[in-house]
Protein backbone atom coordinates (compact mmCIF):
# COMPACT_ATOMS: atom_id res chain seq x y z
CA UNK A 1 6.42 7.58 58.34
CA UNK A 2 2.58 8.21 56.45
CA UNK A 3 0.00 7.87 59.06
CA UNK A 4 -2.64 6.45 56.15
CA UNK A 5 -6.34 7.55 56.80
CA UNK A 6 -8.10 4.59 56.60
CA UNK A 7 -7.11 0.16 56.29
CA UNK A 8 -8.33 0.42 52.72
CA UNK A 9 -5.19 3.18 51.38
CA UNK A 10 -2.69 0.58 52.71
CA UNK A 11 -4.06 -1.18 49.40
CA UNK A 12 -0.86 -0.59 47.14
CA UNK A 13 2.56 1.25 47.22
CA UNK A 14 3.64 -1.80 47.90
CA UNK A 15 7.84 -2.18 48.21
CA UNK A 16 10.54 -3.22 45.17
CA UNK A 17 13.29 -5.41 46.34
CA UNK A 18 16.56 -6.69 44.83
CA UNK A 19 16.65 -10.17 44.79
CA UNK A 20 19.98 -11.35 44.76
CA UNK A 21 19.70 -15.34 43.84
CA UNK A 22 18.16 -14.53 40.35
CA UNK A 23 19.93 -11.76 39.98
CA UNK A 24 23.39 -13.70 39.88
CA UNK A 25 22.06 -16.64 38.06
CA UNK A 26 20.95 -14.33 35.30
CA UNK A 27 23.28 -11.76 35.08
CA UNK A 28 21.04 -9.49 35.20
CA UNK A 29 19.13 -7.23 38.09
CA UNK A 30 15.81 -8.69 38.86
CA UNK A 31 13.38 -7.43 41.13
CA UNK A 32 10.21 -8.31 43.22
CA UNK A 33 7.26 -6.02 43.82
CA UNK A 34 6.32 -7.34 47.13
CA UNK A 35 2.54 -7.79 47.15
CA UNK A 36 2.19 -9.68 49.79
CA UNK A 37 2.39 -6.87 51.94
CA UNK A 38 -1.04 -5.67 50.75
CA UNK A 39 -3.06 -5.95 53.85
CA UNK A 40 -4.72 -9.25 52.79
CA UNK A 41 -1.32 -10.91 51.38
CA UNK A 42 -1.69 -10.86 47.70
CA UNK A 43 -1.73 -9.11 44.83
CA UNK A 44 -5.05 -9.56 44.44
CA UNK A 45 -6.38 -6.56 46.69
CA UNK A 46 -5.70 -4.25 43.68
CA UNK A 47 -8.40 -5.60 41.74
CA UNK A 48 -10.61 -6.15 44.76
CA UNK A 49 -10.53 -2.18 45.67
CA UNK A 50 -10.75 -1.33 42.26
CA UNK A 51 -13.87 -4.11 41.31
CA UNK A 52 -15.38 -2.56 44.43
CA UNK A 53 -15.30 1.13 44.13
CA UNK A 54 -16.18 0.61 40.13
CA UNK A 55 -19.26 -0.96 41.12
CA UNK A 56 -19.95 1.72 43.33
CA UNK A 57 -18.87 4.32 40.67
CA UNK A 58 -21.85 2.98 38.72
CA UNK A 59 -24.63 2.68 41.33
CA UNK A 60 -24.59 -1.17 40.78
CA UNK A 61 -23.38 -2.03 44.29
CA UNK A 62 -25.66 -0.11 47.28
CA UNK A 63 -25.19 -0.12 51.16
CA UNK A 64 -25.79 -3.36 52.44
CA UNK A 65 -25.19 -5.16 48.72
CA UNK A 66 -23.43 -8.42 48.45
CA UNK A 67 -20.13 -9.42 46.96
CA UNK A 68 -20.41 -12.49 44.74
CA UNK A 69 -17.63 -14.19 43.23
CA UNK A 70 -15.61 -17.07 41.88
CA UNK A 71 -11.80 -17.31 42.73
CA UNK A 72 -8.85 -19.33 43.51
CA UNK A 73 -8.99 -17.71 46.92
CA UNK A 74 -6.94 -15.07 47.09
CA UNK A 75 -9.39 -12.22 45.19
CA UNK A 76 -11.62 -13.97 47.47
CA UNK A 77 -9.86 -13.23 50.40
CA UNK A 78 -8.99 -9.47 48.75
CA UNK A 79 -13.03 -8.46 48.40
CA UNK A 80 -13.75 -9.79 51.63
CA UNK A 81 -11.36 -7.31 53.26
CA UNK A 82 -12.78 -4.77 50.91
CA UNK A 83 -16.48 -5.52 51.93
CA UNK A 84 -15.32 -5.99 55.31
CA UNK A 85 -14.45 -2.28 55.37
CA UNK A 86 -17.11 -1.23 53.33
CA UNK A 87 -20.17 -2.67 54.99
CA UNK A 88 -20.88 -5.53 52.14
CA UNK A 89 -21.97 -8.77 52.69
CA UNK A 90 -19.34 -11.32 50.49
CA UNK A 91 -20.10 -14.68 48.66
CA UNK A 92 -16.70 -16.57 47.61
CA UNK A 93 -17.13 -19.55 45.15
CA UNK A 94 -13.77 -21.59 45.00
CA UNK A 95 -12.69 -24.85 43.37
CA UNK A 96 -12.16 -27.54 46.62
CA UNK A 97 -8.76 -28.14 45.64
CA UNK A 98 -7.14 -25.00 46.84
CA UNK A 99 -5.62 -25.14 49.75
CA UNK A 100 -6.97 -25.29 53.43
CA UNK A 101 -5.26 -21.96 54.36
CA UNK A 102 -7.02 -19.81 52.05
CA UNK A 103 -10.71 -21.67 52.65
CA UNK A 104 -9.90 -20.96 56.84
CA UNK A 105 -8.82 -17.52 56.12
CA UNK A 106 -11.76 -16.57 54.11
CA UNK A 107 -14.26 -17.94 57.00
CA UNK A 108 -12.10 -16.15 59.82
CA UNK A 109 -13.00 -13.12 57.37
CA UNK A 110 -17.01 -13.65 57.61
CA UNK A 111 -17.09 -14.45 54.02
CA UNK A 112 -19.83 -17.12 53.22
CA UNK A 113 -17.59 -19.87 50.98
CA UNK A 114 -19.23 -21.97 48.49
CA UNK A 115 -16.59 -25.03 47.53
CA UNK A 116 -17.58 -26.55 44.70
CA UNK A 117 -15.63 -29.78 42.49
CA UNK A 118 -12.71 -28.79 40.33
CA UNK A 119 -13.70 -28.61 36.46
CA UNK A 120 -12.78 -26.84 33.28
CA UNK A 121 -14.23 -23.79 32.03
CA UNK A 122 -16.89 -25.76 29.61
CA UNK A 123 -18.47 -27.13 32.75
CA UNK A 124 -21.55 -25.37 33.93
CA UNK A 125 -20.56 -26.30 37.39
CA UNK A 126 -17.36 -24.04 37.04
CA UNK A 127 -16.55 -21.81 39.82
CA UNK A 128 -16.98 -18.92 37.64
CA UNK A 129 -20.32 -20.05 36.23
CA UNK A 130 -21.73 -21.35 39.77
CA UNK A 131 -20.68 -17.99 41.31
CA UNK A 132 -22.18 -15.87 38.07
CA UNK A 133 -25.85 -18.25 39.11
CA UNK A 134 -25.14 -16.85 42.36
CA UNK A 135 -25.01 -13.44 42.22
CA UNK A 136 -28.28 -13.32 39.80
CA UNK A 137 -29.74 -15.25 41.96
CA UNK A 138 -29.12 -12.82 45.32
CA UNK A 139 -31.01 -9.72 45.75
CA UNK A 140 -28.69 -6.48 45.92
CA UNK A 141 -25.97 -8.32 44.95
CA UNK A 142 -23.30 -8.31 42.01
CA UNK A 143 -20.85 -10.23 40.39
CA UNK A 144 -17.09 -9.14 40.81
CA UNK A 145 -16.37 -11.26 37.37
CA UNK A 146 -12.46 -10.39 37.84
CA UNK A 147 -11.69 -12.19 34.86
CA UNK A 148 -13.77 -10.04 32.18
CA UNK A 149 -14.23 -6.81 34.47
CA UNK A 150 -11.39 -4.58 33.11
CA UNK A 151 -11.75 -2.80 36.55
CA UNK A 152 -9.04 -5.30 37.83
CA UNK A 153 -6.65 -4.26 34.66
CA UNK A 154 -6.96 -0.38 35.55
CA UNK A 155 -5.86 -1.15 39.06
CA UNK A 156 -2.47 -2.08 37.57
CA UNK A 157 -2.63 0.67 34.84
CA UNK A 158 -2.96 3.41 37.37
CA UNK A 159 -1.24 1.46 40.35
CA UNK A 160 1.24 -1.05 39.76
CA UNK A 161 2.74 0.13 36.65
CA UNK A 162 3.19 3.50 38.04
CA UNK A 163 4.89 2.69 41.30
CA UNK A 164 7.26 0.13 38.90
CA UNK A 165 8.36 3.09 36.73
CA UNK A 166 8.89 5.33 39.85
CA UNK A 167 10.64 2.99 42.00
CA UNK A 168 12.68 1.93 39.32
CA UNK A 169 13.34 5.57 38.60
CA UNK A 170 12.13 4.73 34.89
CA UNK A 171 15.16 2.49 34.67
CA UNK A 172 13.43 -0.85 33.08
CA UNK A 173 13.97 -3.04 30.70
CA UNK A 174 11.38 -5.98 30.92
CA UNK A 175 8.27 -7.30 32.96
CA UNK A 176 7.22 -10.50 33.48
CA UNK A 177 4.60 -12.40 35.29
CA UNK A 178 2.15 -15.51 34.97
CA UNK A 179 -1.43 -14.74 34.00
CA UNK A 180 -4.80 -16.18 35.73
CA UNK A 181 -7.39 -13.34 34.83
CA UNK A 182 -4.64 -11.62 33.12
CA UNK A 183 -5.32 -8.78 35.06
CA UNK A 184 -2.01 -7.77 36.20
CA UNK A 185 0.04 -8.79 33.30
CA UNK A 186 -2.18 -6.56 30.57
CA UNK A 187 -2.44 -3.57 33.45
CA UNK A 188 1.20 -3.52 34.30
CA UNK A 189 2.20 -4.18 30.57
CA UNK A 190 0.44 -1.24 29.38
CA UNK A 191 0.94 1.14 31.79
CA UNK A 192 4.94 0.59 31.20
CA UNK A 193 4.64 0.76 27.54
CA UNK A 194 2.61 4.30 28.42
CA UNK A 195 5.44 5.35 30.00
CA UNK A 196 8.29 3.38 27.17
CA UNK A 197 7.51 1.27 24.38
CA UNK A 198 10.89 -0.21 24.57
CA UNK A 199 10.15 -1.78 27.91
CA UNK A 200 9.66 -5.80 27.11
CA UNK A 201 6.36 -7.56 28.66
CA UNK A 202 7.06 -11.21 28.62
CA UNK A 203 4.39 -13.66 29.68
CA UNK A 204 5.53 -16.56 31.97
CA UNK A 205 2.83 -19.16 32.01
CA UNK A 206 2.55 -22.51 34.13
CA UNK A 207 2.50 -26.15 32.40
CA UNK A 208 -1.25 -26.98 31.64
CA UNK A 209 -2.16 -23.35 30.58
CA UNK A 210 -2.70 -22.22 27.00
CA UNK A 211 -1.20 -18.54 26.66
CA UNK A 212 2.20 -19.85 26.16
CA UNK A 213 1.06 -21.67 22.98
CA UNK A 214 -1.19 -18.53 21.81
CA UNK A 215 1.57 -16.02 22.09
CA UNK A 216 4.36 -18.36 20.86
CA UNK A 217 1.97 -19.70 18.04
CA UNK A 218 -1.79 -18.22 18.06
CA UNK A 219 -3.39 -21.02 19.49
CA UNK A 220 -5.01 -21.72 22.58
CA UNK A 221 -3.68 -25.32 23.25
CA UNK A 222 -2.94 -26.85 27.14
CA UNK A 223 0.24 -29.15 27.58
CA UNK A 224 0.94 -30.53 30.80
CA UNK A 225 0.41 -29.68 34.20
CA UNK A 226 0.72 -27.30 37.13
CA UNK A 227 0.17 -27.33 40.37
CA UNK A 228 0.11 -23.88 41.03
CA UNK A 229 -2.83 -21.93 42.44
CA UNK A 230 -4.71 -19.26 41.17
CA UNK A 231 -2.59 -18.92 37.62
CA UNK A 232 -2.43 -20.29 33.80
CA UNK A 233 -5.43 -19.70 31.79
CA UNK A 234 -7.49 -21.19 28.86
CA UNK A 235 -8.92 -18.25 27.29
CA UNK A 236 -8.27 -14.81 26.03
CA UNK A 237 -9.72 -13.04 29.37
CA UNK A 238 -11.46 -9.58 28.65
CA UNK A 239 -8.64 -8.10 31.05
CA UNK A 240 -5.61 -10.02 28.73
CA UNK A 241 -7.74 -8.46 25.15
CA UNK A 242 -4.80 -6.00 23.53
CA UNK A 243 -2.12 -7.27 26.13
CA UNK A 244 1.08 -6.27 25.00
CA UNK A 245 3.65 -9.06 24.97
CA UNK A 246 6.28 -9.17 23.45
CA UNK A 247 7.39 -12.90 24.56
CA UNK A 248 6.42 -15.77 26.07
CA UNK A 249 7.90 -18.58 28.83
CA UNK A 250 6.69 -21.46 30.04
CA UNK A 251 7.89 -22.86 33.60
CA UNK A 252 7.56 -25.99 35.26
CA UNK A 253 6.55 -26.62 38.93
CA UNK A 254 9.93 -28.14 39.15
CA UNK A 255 11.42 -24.67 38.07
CA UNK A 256 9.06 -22.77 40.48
CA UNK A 257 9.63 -24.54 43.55
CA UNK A 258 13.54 -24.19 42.69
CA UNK A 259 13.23 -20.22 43.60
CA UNK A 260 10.76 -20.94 46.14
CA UNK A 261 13.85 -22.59 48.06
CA UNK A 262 16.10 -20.00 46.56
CA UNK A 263 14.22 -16.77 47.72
CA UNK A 264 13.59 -18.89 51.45
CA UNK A 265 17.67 -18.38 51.94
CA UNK A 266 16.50 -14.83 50.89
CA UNK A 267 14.26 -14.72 53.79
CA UNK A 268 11.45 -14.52 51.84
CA UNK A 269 8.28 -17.26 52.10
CA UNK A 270 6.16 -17.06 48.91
CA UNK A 271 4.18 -19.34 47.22
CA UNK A 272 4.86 -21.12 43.78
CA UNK A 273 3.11 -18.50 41.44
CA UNK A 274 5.78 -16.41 42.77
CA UNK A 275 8.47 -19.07 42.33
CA UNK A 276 7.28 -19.28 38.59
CA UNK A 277 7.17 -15.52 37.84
CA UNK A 278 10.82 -15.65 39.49
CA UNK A 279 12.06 -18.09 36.39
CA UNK A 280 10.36 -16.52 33.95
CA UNK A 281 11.87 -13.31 35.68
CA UNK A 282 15.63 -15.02 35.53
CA UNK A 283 14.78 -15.87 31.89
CA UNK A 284 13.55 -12.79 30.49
CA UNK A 285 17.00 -11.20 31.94
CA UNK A 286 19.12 -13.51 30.34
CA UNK A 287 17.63 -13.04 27.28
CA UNK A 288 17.55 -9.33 27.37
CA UNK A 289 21.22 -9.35 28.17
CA UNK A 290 23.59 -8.67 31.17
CA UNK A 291 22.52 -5.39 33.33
CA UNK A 292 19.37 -5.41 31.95
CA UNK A 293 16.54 -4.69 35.08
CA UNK A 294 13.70 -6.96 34.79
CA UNK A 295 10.96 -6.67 37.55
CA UNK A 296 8.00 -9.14 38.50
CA UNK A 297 5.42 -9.72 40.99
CA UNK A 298 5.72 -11.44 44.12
CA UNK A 299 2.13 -12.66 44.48
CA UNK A 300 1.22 -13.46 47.48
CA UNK A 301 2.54 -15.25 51.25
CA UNK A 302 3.62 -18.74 51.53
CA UNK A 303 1.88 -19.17 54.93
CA UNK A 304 -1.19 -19.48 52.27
CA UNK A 305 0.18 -22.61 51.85
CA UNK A 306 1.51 -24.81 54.60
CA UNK A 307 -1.04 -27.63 53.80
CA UNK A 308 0.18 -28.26 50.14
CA UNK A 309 3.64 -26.27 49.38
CA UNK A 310 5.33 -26.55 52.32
CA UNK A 311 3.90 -30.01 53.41
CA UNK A 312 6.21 -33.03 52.62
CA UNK A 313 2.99 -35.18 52.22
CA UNK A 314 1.79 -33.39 49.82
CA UNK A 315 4.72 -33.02 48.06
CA UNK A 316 5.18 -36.65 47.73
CA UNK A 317 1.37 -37.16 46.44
CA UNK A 318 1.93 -34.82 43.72
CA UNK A 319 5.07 -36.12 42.54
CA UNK A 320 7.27 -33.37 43.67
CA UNK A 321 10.04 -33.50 45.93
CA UNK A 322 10.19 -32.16 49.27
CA UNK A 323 12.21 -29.27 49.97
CA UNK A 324 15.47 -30.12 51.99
CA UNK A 325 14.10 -28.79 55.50
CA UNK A 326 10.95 -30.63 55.13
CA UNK A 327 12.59 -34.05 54.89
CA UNK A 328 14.84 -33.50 58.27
């Protein structure tokens, strides 16, 4: 057993694990990098070390500096850990539909939250823009911008996509996952097309995003909805610029929430990003062909999400139905 030096190296390394439900209904072998074992839960601390310590790096972020930033919650949730451990005051600006769980969390973490009314990208009042305002506006502070700070990318370049091709022992055939800065699907696609540029990175992108459209026809254009927290995306991201992939899925909520309950007989609780990524996972195998190993990302916990996903209310409100336990 590693006895690790200090709470921020348990950042990463983060286990690969079989999962047998899509493996079967694909016929291929699909796997799960399990980030939410990263000490705050998500994928998400990657880019939070890595925003961090590049700021540092630079001289831009000093002792007793502030964090600023806009997020979904859970790169929230990662920087306050970060600064938590680090000495840095953190600022989290995030939309007030996300759920409960990951406003509490960040407040039991001594992060300062600033909730502010859902509204597209256009929209001065934007979580992005407001937090951006923000951090000009606070002395010593900066701005973590995850979406167009390639810092987040190069934590997947150097640390996801490495331990994939090592724990797969090199043996891979495709990648998928959803994008919301893009961060991890650009990182992890090009460090695996360092390593083989036969590997296939597939995008797998929710109803009401625009990638699917841009990849599949080279324009941005939304169709539908999702759900979802914390993915789809209606721009070309500084971190997604020169993303290599090779193909493109689009997955409903309905498709999600069908692995959710899937992966729960697994013993595994996750939330419906990961759901998604799972189709687009099962898809990209059955398109690459039987025995083919696809991997993808298992985001974050679904305790995150007990007040939305796993409520039946909510459920209901949203149009979706309950999962079976839920309606006992």
């Amino acid at each position: 057993m590693t006895v690790h030096p200090n709470t921020l190296s348990l950042i990463g390394n983060t286990p690969l694990v079989r999962l047998a439900g899509p493996s079967e209904a694909s016929g291929a072998e699909i796997f799960g990098k399990c980030e939410f074992m990263n000490p705050g839960a998500s994928v998400k601390d990657r880019a939070a070390l890595f925003i961090v310590e590049d700021a540092e790096e630079k001289g831009l972020l000093r002792p007793g500096g502030t964090i600023v930033e806009g997020t979904a919650g859970n790169t929230g949730i990662g920087l306050a850990l970060v600064g938590n451990a680090k000495g840095y005051r953190t600022i989290i600006v995030m939309p007030e539909t996300q759920s409960r769980e990951k406003m509490d969390t960040l407040r039991a973490l001594g992060a300062e939250l600033v909730l502010v009314p859902a509204a597209p990208y256009s929209n001065p009042g934007h979580f992005v823009h407001t937090s951006r305002r923000l951090a000009e506006e606070t002395p010593n502070a900066i701005w973590a911008n995850q979406f167009d700070n390639i810092a987040n990318r190069k934590a997947h370049i150097v640390g996801t996509a490495e331990e994939i091709w090592a724990q797969m022992d090199g043996r891979i055939d495709g990648f998928t996952c959803a994008a919301g800065t893009g961060g991890t699907l650009a990182g992890v696609g090009l460090g695996l097309k360092q390593k083989s540029e036969a590997v296939t990175i597939a995008l797998t992108d929710p109803y009401g995003a625009a990638l699917y459209n841009y990849y599949a026809h080279g324009e941005l254009k939304a169709e539908g909805s999702s759900v979802a927290e914390g993915i789809g995306q209606g721009r070309i991201t500084a971190n997604l610029e020169g993303a290599p992939v090779d193909t493109q899925f689009r997955m409903s909520d309905e498709e999600g929430m069908f692995w959710v309950e899937k992966l729960m007989g697994e013993g595994l609780c996750v939330g419906l990003s990961t759901g998604i990524n799972v189709a687009g996972a099962v898809a990209l195998g059955r398109q690459l062909g039987p025995g083919s190993r696809v991997v993808t990302i298992l985001c974050d916990t679904g305790l995150r999400y007990l007040s939305t996903l796993y409520n039946r209310d909510w459920l209901v409100s949203k149009g979706l139905t309950p999962f079976p336990w839920l309606t006992d």
